[in-house]
C-alpha atoms as a PDB file:
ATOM      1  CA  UNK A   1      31.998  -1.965  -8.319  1.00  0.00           C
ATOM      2  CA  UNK A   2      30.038  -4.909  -7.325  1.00  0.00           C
ATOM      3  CA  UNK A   3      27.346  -6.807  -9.112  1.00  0.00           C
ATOM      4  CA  UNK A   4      23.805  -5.321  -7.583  1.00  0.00           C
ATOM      5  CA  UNK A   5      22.223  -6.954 -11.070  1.00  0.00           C
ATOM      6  CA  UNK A   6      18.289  -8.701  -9.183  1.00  0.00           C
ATOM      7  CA  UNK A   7      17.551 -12.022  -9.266  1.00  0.00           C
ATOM      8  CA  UNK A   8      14.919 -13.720  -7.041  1.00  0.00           C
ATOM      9  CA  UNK A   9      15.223 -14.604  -3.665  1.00  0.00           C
ATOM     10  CA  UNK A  10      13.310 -16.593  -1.543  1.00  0.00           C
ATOM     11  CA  UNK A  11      11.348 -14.492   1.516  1.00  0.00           C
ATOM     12  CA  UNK A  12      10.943 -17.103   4.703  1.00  0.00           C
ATOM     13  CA  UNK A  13       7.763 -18.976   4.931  1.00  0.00           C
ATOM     14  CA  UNK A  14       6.786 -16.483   7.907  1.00  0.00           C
ATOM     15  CA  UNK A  15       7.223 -13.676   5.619  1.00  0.00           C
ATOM     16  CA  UNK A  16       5.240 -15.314   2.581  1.00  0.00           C
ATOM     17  CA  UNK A  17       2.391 -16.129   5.338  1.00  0.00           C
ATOM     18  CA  UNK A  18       2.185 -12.498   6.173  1.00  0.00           C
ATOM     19  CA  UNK A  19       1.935 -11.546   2.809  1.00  0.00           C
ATOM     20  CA  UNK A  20       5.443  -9.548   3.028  1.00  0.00           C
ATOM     21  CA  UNK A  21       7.185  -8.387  -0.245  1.00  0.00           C
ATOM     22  CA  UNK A  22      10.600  -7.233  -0.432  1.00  0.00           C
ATOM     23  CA  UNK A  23      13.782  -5.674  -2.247  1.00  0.00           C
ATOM     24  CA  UNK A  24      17.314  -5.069  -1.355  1.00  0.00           C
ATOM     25  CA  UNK A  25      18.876  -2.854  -2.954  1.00  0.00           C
ATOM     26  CA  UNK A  26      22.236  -1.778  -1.969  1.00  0.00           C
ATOM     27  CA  UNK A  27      24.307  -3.967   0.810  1.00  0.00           C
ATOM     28  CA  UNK A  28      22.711  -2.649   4.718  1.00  0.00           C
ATOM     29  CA  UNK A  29      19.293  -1.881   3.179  1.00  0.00           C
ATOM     30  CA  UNK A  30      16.301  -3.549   2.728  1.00  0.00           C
ATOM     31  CA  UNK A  31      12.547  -2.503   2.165  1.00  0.00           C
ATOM     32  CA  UNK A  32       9.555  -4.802   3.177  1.00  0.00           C
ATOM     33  CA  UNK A  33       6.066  -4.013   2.748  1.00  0.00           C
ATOM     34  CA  UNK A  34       2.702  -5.364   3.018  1.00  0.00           C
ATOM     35  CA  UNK A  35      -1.437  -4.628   3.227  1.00  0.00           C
ATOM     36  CA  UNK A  36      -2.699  -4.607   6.421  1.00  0.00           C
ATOM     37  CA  UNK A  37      -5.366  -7.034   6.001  1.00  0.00           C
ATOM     38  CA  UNK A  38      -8.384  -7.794   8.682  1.00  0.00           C
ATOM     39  CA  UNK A  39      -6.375 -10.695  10.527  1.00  0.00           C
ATOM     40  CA  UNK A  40      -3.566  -8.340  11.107  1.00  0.00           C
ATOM     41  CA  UNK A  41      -5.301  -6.037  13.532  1.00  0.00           C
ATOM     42  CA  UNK A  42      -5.603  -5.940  17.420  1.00  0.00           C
ATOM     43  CA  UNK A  43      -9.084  -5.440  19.443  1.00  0.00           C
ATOM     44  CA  UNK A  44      -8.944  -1.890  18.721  1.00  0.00           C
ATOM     45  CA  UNK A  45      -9.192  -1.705  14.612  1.00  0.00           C
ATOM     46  CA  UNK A  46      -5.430  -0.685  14.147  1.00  0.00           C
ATOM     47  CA  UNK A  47      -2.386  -3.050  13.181  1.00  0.00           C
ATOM     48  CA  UNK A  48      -1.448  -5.564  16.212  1.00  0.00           C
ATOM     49  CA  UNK A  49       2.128  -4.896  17.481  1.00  0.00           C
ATOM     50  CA  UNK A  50       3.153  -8.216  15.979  1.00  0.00           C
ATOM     51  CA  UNK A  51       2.858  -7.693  12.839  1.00  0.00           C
ATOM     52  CA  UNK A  52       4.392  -4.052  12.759  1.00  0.00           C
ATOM     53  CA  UNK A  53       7.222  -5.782  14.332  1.00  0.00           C
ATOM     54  CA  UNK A  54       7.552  -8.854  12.447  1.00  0.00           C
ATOM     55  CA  UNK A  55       7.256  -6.091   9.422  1.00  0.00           C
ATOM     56  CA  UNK A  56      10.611  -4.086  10.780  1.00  0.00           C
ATOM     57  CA  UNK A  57      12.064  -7.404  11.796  1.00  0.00           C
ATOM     58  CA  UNK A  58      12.042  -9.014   8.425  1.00  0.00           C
ATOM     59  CA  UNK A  59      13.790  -5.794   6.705  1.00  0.00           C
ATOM     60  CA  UNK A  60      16.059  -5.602   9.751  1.00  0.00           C
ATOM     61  CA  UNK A  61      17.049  -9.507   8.828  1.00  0.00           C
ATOM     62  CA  UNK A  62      17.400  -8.904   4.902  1.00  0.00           C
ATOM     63  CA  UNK A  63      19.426  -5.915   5.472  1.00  0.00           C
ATOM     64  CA  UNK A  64      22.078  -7.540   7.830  1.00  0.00           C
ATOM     65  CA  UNK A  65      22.150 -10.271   6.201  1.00  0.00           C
ATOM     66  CA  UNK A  66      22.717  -8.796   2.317  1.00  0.00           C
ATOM     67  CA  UNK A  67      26.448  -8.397   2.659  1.00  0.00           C
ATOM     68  CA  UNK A  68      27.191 -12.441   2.146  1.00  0.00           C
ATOM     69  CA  UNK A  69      27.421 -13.342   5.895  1.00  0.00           C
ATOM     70  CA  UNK A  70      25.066 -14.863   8.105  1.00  0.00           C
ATOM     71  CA  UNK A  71      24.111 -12.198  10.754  1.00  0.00           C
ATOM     72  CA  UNK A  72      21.605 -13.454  13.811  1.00  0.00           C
ATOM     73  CA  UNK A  73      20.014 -10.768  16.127  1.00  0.00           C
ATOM     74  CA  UNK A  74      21.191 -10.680  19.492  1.00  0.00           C
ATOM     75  CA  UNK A  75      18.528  -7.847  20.574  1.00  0.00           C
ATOM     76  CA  UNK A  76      15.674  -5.563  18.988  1.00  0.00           C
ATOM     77  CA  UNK A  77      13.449  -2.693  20.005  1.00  0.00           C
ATOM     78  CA  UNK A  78      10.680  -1.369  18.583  1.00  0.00           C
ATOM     79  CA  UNK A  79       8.598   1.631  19.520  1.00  0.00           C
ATOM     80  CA  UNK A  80       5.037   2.522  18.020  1.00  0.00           C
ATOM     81  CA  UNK A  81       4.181   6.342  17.450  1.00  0.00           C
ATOM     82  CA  UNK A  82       0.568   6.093  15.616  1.00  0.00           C
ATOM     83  CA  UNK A  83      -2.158   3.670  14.758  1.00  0.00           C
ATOM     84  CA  UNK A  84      -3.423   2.151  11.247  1.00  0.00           C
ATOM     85  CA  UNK A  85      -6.095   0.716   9.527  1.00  0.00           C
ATOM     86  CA  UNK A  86      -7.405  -2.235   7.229  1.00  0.00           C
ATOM     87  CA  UNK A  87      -6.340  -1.822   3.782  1.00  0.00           C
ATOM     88  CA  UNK A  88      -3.531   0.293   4.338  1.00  0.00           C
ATOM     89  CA  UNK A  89      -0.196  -0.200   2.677  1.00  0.00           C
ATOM     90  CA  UNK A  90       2.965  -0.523   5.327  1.00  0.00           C
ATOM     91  CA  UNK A  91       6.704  -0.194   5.002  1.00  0.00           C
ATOM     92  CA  UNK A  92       9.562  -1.132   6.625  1.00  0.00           C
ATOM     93  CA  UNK A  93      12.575   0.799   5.429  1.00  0.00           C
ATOM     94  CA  UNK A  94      16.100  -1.139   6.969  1.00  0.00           C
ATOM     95  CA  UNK A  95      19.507   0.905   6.731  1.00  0.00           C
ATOM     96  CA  UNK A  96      22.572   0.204   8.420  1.00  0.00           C
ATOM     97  CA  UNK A  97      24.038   2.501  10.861  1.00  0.00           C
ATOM     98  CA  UNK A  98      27.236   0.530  12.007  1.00  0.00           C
ATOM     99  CA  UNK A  99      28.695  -2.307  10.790  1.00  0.00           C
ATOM    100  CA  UNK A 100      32.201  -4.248  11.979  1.00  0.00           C
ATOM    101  CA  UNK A 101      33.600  -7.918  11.255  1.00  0.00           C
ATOM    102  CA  UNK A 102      31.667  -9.552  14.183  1.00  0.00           C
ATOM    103  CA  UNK A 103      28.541  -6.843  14.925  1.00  0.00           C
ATOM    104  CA  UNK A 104      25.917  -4.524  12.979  1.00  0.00           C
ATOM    105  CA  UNK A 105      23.118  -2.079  13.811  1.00  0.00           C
ATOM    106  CA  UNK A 106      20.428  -1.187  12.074  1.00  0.00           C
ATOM    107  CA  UNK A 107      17.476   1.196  11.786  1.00  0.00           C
ATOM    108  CA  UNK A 108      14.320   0.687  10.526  1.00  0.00           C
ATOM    109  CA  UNK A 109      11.477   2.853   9.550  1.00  0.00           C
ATOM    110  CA  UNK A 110       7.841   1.812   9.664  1.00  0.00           C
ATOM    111  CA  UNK A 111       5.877   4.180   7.544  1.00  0.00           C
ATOM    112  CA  UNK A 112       2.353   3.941   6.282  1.00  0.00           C
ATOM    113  CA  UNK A 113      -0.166   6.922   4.895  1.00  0.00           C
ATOM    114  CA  UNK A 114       0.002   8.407   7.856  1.00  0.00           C
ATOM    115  CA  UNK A 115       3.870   8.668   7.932  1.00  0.00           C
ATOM    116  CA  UNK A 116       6.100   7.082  10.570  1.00  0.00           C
ATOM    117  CA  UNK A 117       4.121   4.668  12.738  1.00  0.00           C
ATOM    118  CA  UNK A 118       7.306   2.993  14.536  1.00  0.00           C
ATOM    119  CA  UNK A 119      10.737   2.704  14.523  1.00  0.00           C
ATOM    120  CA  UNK A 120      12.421  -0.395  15.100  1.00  0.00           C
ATOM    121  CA  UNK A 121      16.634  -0.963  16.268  1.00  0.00           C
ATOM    122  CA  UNK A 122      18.446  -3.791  15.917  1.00  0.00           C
ATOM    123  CA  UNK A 123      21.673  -5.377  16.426  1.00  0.00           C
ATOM    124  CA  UNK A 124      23.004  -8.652  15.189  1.00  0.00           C
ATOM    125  CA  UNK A 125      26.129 -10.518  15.640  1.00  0.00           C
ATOM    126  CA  UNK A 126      27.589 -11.752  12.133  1.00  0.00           C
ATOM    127  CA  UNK A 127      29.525 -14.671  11.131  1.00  0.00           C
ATOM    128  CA  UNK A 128      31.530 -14.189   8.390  1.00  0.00           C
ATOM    129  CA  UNK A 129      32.705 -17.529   8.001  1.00  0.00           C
ATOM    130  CA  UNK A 130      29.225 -18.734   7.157  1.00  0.00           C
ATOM    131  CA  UNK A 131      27.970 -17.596   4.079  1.00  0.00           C
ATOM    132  CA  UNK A 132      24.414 -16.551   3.285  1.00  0.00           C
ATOM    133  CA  UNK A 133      22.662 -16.298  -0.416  1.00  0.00           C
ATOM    134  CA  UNK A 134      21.542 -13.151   0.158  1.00  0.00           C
ATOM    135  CA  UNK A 135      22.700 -10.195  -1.938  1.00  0.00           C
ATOM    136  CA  UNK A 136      22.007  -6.604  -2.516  1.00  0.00           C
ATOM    137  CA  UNK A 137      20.423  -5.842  -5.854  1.00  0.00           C
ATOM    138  CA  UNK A 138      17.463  -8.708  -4.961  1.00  0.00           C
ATOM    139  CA  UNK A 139      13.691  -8.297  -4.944  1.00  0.00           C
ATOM    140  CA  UNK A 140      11.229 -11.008  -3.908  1.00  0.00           C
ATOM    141  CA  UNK A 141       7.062 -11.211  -3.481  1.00  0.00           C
END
């Protein structure tokens, strides 16, 4: 059984400037979440697209990337379902839905109070010969 034991990672500077925390627990997963703050909204009072896909697009890049090997996305998708406000708490809930030596895909759940606001696809090409220090069993804020 292998060693899922946390230990702190670093999140990107993007994600730190977004005010992102994260965890992953279990190799293909990863969870990101944040507060919607004031500077994350668009003209209309509910989170800007951006964000809600830089949200999915950070667990998307944890998850593929917590088996070891660097993984780089080749192509994403997002699509948004229901609006938000200031102040509310949002999640991005990565899982892996197909994984081979050189490819993965991957799912991801955006979810506030409201329930699912978006859901997010992406695939990535991985490189197994380049390692990354990612893990499973990691949390980070």
């Amino acid at each position: 059984m292998p060693d899922t034991q946390p230990f702190a990672f670093e999140l990107d500077p993007y994600m730190r400037h977004l005010g992102f925390a994260a965890e992953v627990p279990a190799p293909g997963s990863a969870r990101v979440w944040g507060v919607l703050r004031p500077e994350h909204l668009n003209s209309t009072g509910s989170a800007h697209g951006g964000f809600l896909f830089s949200l999915a697009d950070s667990a998307f890049a944890l998850a593929s990337n917590s088996h070891g090997a660097l993984a780089v996305a080749l192509s994403a998708h997002i699509e948004y379902f229901k609006t938000t406000r200031a102040g509310e708490r949002i999640e991005a809930h990565a899982r892996e839905v197909s994984l081979t030596r050189r490819t993965g895909v991957y799912q991801v759940e955006i979810r506030a109070d409201a329930g699912l606001i978006a859901q997010f696809t992406g695939t990535v090409y991985r490189r197994p010969d380049q390692p990354t220090p990612l893990q499973a069993g990691n949390s980070a804020a």
